[in-house]
N, C-alpha and C. Protein backbone atom coordinates (compact mmCIF):
# COMPACT_ATOMS: atom_id res chain seq x y z
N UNK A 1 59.78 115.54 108.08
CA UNK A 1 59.91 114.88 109.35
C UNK A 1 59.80 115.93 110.44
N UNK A 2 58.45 116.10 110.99
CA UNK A 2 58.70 116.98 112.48
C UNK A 2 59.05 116.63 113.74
N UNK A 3 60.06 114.92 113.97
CA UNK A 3 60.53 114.68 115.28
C UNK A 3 61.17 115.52 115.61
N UNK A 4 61.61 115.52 116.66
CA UNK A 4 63.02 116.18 117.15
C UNK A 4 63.88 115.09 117.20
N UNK A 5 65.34 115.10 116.88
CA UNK A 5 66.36 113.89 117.22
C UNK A 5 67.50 114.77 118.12
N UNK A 6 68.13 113.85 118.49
CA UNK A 6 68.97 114.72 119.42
C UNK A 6 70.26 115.29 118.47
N UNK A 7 70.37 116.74 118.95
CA UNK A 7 71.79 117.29 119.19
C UNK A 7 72.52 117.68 120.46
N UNK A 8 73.51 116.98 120.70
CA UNK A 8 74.15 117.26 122.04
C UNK A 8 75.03 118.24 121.90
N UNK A 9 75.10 119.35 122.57
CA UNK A 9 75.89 120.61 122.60
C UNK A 9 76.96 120.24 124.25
N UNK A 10 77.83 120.49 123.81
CA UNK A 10 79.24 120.00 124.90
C UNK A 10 80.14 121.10 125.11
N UNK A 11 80.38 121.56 126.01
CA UNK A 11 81.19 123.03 126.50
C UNK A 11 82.23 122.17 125.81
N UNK A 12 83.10 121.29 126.03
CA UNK A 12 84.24 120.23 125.28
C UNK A 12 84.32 120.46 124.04
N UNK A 13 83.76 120.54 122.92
CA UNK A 13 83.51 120.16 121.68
C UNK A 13 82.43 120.43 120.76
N UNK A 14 82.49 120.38 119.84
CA UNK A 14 81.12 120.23 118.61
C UNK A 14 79.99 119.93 119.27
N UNK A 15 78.65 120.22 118.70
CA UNK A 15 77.53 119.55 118.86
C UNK A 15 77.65 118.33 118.42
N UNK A 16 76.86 117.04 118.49
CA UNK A 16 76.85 115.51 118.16
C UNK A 16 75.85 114.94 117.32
N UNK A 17 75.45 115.18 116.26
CA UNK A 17 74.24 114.84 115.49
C UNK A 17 73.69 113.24 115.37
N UNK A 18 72.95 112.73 116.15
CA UNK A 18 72.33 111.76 115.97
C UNK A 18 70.96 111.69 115.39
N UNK A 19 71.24 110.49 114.02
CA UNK A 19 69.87 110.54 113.05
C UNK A 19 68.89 109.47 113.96
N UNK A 20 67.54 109.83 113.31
CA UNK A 20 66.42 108.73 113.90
C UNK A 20 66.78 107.74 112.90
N UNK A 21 66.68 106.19 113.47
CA UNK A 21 66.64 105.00 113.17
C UNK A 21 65.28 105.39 111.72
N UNK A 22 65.66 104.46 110.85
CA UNK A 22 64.79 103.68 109.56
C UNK A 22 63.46 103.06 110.24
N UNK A 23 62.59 103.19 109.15
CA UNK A 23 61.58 102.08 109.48
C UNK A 23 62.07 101.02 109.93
N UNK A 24 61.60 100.30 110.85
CA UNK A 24 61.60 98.94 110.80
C UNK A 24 60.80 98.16 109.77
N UNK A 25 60.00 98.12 109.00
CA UNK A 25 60.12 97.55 108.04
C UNK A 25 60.83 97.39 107.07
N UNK A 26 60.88 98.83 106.60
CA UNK A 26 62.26 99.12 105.49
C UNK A 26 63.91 98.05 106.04
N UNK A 27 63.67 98.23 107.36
CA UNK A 27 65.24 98.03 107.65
C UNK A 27 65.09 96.54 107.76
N UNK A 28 63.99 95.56 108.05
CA UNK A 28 63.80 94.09 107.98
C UNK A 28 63.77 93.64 106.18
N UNK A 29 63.29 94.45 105.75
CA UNK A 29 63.53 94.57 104.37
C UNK A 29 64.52 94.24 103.16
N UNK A 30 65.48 95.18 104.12
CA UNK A 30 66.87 95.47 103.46
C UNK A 30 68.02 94.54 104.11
N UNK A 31 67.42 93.69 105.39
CA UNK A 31 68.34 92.79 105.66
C UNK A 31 68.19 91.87 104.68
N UNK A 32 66.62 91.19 104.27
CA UNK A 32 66.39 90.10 103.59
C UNK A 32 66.70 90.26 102.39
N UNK A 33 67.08 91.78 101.75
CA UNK A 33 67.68 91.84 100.37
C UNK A 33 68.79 91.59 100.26
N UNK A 34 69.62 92.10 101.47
CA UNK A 34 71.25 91.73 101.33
C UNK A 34 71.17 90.23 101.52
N UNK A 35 70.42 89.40 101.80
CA UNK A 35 70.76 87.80 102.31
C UNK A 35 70.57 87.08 100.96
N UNK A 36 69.75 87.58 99.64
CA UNK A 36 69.76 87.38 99.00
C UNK A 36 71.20 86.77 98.20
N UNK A 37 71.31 85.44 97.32
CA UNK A 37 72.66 85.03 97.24
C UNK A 37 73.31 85.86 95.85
N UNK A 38 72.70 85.77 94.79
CA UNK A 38 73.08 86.09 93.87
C UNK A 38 73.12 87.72 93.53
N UNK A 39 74.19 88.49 93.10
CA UNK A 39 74.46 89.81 93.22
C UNK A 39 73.06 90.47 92.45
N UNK A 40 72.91 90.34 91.25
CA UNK A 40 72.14 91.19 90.11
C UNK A 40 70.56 90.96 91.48
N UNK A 41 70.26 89.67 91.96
CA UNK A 41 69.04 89.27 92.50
C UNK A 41 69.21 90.68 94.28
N UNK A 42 70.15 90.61 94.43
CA UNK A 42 70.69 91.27 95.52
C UNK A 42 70.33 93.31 95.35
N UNK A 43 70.85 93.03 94.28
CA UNK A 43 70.78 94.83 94.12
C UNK A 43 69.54 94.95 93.60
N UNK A 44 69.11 93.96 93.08
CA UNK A 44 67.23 93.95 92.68
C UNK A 44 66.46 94.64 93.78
N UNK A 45 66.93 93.60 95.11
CA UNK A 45 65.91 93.72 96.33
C UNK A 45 66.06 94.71 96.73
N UNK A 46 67.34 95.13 96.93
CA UNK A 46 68.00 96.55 97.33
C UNK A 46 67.36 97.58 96.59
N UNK A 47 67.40 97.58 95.84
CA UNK A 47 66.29 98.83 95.27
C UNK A 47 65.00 98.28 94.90
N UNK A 48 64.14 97.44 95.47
CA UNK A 48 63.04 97.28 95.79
C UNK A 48 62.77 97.71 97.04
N UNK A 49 63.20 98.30 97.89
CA UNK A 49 63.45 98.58 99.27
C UNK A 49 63.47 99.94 99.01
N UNK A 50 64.09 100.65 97.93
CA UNK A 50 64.41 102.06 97.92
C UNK A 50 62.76 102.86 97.46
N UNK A 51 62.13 101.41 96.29
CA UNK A 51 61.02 101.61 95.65
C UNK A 51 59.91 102.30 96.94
N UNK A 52 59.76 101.58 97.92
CA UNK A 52 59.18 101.66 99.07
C UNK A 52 59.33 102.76 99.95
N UNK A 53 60.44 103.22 100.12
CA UNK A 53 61.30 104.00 101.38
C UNK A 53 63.02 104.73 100.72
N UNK A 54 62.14 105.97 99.63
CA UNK A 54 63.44 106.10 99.21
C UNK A 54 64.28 106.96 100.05
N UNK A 55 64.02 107.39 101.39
CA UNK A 55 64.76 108.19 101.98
C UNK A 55 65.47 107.11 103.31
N UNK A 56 65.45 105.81 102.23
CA UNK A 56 66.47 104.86 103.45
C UNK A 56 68.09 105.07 103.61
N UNK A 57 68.69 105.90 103.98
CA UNK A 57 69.99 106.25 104.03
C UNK A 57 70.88 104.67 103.61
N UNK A 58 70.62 103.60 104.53
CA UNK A 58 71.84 102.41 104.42
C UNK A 58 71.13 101.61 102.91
N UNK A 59 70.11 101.99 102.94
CA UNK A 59 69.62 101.23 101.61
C UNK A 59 70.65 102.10 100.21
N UNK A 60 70.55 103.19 100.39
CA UNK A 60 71.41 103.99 99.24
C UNK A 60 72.53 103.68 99.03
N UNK A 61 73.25 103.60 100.54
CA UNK A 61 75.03 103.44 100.80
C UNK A 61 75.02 101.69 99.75
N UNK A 62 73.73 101.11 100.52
CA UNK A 62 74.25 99.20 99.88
C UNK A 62 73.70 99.28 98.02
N UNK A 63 73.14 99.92 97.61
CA UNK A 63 73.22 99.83 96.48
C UNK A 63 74.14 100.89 95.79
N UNK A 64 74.87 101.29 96.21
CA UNK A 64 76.18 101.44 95.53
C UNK A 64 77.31 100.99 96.31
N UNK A 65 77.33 100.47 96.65
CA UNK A 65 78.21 99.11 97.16
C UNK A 65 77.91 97.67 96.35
N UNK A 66 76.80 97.79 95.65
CA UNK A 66 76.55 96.90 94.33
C UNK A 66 76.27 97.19 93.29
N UNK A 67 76.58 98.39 93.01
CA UNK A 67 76.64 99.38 91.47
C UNK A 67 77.71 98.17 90.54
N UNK A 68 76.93 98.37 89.41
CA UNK A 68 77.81 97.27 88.36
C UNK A 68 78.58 98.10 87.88
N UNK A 69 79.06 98.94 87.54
CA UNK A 69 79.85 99.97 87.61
C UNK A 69 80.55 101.22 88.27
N UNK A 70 81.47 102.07 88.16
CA UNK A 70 81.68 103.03 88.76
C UNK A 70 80.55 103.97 88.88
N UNK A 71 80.25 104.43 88.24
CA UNK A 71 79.03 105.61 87.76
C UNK A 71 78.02 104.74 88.43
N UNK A 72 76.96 103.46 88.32
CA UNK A 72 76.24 103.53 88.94
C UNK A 72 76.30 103.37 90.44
N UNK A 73 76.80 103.78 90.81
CA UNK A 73 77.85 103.25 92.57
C UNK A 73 77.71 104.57 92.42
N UNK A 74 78.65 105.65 92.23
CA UNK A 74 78.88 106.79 92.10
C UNK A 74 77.92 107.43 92.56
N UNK A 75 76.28 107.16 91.23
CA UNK A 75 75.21 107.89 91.42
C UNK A 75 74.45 107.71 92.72
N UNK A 76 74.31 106.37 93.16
CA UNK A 76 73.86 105.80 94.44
C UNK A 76 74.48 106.62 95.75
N UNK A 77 75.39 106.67 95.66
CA UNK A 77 76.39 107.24 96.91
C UNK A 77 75.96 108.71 96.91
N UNK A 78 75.95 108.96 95.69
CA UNK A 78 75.75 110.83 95.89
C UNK A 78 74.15 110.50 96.53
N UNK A 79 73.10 110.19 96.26
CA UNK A 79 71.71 110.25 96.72
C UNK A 79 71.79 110.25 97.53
N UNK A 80 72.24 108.82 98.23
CA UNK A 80 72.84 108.60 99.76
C UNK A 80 73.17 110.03 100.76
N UNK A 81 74.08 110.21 100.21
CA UNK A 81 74.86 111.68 100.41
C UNK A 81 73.93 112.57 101.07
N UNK A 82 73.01 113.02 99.83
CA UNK A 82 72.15 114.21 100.03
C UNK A 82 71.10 113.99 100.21
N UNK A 83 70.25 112.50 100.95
CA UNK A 83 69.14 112.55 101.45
C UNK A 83 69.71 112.87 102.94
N UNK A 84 71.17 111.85 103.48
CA UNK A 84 71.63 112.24 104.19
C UNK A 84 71.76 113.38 104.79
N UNK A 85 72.86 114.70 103.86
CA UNK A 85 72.63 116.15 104.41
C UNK A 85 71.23 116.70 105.05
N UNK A 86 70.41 116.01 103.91
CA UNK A 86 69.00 116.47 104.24
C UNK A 86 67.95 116.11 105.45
N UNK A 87 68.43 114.93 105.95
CA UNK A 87 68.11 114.15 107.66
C UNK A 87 69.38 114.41 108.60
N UNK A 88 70.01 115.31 108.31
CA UNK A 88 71.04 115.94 108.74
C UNK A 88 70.51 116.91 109.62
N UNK A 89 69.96 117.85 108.57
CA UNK A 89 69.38 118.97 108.68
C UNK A 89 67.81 119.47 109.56
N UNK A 90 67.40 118.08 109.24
CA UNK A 90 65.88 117.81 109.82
C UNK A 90 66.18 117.90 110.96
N UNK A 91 67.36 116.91 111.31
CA UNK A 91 67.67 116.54 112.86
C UNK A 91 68.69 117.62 113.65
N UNK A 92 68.24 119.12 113.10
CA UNK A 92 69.27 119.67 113.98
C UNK A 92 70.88 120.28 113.66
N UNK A 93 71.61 119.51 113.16
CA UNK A 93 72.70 119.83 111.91
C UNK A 93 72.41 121.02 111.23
N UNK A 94 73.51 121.78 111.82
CA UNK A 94 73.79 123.32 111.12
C UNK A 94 74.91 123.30 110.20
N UNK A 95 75.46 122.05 109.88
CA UNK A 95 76.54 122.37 108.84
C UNK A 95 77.73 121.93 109.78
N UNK A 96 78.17 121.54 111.20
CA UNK A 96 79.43 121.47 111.57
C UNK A 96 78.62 120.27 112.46
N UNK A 97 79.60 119.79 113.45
CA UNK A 97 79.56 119.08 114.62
C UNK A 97 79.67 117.47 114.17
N UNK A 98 79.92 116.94 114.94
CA UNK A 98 80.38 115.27 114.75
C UNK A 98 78.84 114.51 114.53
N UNK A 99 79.00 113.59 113.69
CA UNK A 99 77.73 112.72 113.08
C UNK A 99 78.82 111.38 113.21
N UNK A 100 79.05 110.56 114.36
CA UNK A 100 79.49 109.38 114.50
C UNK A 100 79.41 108.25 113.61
N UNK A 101 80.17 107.06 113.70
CA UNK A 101 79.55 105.97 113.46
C UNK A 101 79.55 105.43 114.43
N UNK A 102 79.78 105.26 115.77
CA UNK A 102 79.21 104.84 116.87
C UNK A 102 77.89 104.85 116.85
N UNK A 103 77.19 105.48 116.26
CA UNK A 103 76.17 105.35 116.45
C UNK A 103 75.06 104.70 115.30
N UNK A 104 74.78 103.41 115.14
CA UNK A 104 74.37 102.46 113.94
C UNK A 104 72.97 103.55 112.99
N UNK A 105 72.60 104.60 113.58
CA UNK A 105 71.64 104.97 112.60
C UNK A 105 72.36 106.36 112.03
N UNK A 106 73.68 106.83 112.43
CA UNK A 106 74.35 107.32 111.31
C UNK A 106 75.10 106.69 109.99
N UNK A 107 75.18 105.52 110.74
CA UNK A 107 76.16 104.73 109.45
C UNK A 107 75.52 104.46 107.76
N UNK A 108 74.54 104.90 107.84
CA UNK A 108 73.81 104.80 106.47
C UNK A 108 74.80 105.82 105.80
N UNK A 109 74.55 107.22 106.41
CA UNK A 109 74.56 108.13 105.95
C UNK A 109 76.64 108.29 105.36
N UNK A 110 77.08 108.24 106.45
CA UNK A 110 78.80 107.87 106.34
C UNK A 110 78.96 106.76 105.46
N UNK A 111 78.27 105.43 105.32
CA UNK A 111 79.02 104.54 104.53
C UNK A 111 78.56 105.28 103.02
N UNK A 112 77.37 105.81 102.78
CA UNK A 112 77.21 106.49 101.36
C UNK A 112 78.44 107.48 100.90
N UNK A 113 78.80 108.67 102.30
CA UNK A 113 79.53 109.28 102.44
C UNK A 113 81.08 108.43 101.85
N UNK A 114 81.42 107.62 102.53
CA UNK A 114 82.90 107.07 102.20
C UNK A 114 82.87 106.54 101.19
N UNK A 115 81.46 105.94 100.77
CA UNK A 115 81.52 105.55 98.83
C UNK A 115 81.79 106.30 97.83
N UNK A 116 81.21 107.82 98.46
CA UNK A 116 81.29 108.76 97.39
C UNK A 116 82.56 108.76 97.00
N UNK A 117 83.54 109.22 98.10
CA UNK A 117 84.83 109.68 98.78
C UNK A 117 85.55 108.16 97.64
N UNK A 118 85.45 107.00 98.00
CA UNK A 118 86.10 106.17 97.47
C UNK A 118 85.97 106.08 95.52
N UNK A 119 84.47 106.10 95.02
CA UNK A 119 84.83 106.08 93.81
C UNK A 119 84.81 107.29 93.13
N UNK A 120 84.28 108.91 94.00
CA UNK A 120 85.02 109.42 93.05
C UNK A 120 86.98 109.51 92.86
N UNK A 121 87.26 109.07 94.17
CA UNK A 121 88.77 108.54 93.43
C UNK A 121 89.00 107.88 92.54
N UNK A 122 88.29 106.68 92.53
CA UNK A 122 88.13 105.84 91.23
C UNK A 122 88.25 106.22 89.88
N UNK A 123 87.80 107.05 89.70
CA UNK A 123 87.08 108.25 88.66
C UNK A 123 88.02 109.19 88.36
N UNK A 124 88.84 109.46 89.10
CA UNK A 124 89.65 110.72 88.96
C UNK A 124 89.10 111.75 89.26
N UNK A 125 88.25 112.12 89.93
CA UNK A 125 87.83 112.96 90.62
C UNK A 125 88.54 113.57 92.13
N UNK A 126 89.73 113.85 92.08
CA UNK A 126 90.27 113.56 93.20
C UNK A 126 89.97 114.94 94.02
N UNK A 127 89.61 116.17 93.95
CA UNK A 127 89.22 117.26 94.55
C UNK A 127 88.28 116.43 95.82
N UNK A 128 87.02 115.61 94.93
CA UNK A 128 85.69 115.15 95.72
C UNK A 128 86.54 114.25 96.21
N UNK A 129 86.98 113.50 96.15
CA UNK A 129 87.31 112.50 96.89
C UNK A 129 87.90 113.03 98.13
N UNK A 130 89.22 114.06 98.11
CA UNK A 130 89.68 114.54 99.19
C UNK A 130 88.12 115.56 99.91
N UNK A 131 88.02 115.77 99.92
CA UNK A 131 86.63 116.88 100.23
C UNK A 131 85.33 116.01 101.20
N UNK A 132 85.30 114.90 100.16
CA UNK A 132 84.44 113.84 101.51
C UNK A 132 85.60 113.30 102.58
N UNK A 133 86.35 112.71 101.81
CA UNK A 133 87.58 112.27 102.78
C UNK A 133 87.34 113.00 104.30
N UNK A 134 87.85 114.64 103.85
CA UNK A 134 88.09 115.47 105.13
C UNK A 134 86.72 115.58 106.10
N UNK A 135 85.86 115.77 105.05
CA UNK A 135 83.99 116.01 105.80
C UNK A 135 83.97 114.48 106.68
N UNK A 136 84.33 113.26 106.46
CA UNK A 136 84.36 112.21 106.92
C UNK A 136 84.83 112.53 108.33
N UNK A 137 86.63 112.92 108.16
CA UNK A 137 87.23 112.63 109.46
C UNK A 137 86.74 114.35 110.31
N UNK A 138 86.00 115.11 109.95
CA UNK A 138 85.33 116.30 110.49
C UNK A 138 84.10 115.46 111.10
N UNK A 139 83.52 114.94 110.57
CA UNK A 139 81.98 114.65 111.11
C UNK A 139 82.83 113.37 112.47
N UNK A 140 83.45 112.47 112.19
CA UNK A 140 84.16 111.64 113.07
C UNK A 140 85.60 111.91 113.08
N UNK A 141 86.22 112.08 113.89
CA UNK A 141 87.61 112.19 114.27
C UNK A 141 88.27 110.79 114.40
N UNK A 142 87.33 109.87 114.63
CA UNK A 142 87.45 108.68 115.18
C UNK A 142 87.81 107.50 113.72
N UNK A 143 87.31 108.23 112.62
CA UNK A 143 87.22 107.36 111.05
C UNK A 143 88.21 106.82 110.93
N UNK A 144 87.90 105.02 110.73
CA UNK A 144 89.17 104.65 110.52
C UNK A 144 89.79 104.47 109.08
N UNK A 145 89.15 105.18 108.61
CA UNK A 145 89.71 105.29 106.63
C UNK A 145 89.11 104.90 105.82
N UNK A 146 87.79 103.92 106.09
CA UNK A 146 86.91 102.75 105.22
C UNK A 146 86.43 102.46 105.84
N UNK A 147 85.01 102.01 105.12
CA UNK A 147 83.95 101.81 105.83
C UNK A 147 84.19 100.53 106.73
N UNK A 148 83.74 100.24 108.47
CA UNK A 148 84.07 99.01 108.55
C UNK A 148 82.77 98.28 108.26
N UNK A 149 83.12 96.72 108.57
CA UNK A 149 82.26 95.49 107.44
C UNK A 149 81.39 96.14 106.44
N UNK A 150 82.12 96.24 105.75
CA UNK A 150 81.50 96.99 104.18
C UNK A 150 81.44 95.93 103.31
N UNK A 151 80.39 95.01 102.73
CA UNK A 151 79.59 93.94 102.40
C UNK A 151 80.94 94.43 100.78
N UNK A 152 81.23 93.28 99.95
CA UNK A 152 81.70 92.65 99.06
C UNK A 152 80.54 92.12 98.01
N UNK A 153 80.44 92.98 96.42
CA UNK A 153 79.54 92.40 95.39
C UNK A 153 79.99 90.98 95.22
């Protein structure tokens, strides 16, 4: 990706990492997969969407938010994760400064983030879990603990 996206540098505070928005196709896409009624038909579309556009950040976070298991949730969230770091990085992100969820085209990247955080607790993984936890309320100060409207398999 050679855009530029913005980083805001603030005598106040951290720099502010804002990601570029998804395709709009991908992202008309991935609405009509989540509208889908039936779960297995749901995470189908959802990663028919990924088939297309696998560097869709909220597409990653929603299919492990419909992982039929821990582990496949798990695995989803980590991808999420680290395509994330990696449009992180594109956009400017040196490793510190606030990545909001105020702002709807970070939230891909954080709700993957707080999945990780949530099932590797699940898991007993509790090092990772605290470790995203903290990277969470570092990137937002503002985190209110869980993802908000975080869709239900």
């Amino acid at each position: 990706m050679s855009e530029t996206r913005p980083v805001t540098l603030s005598g106040s505070g951290p720099p502010e990492t804002v990601l570029g928005p998804e395709s709009v196709g991908s992202d008309g896409a991935l609405v009509d997969a989540l509208a889908v009624s039936d779960v297995d038909g749901r995470r189908r579309a959802v990663a028919a969407v990924l088939e297309g556009d696998p560097r869709h950040l909220e597409a990653w976070a929603r299919l492990g938010d419909l992982g039929r298991d821990a582990m496949e949730a798990y695995a989803a969230y980590r991808v999420g994760y680290h395509r994330g770091l990696d449009r992180l990085r594109q956009s400017g992100w040196r490793g510190s400064g606030y990545v909001r969820w105020a702002h709807p085209t970070n939230r891909g990247f954080l709700r993957a983030l707080a999945g990780l955080a949530r099932v590797a607790a699940d898991i007993g993984e509790v090092d990772e879990a605290e470790r995203c936890e903290l990277f969470l309320r570092q990137l937002d100060p503002s985190w209110p603990g869980s993802v908000p409207d975080a869709p239900t398999a």
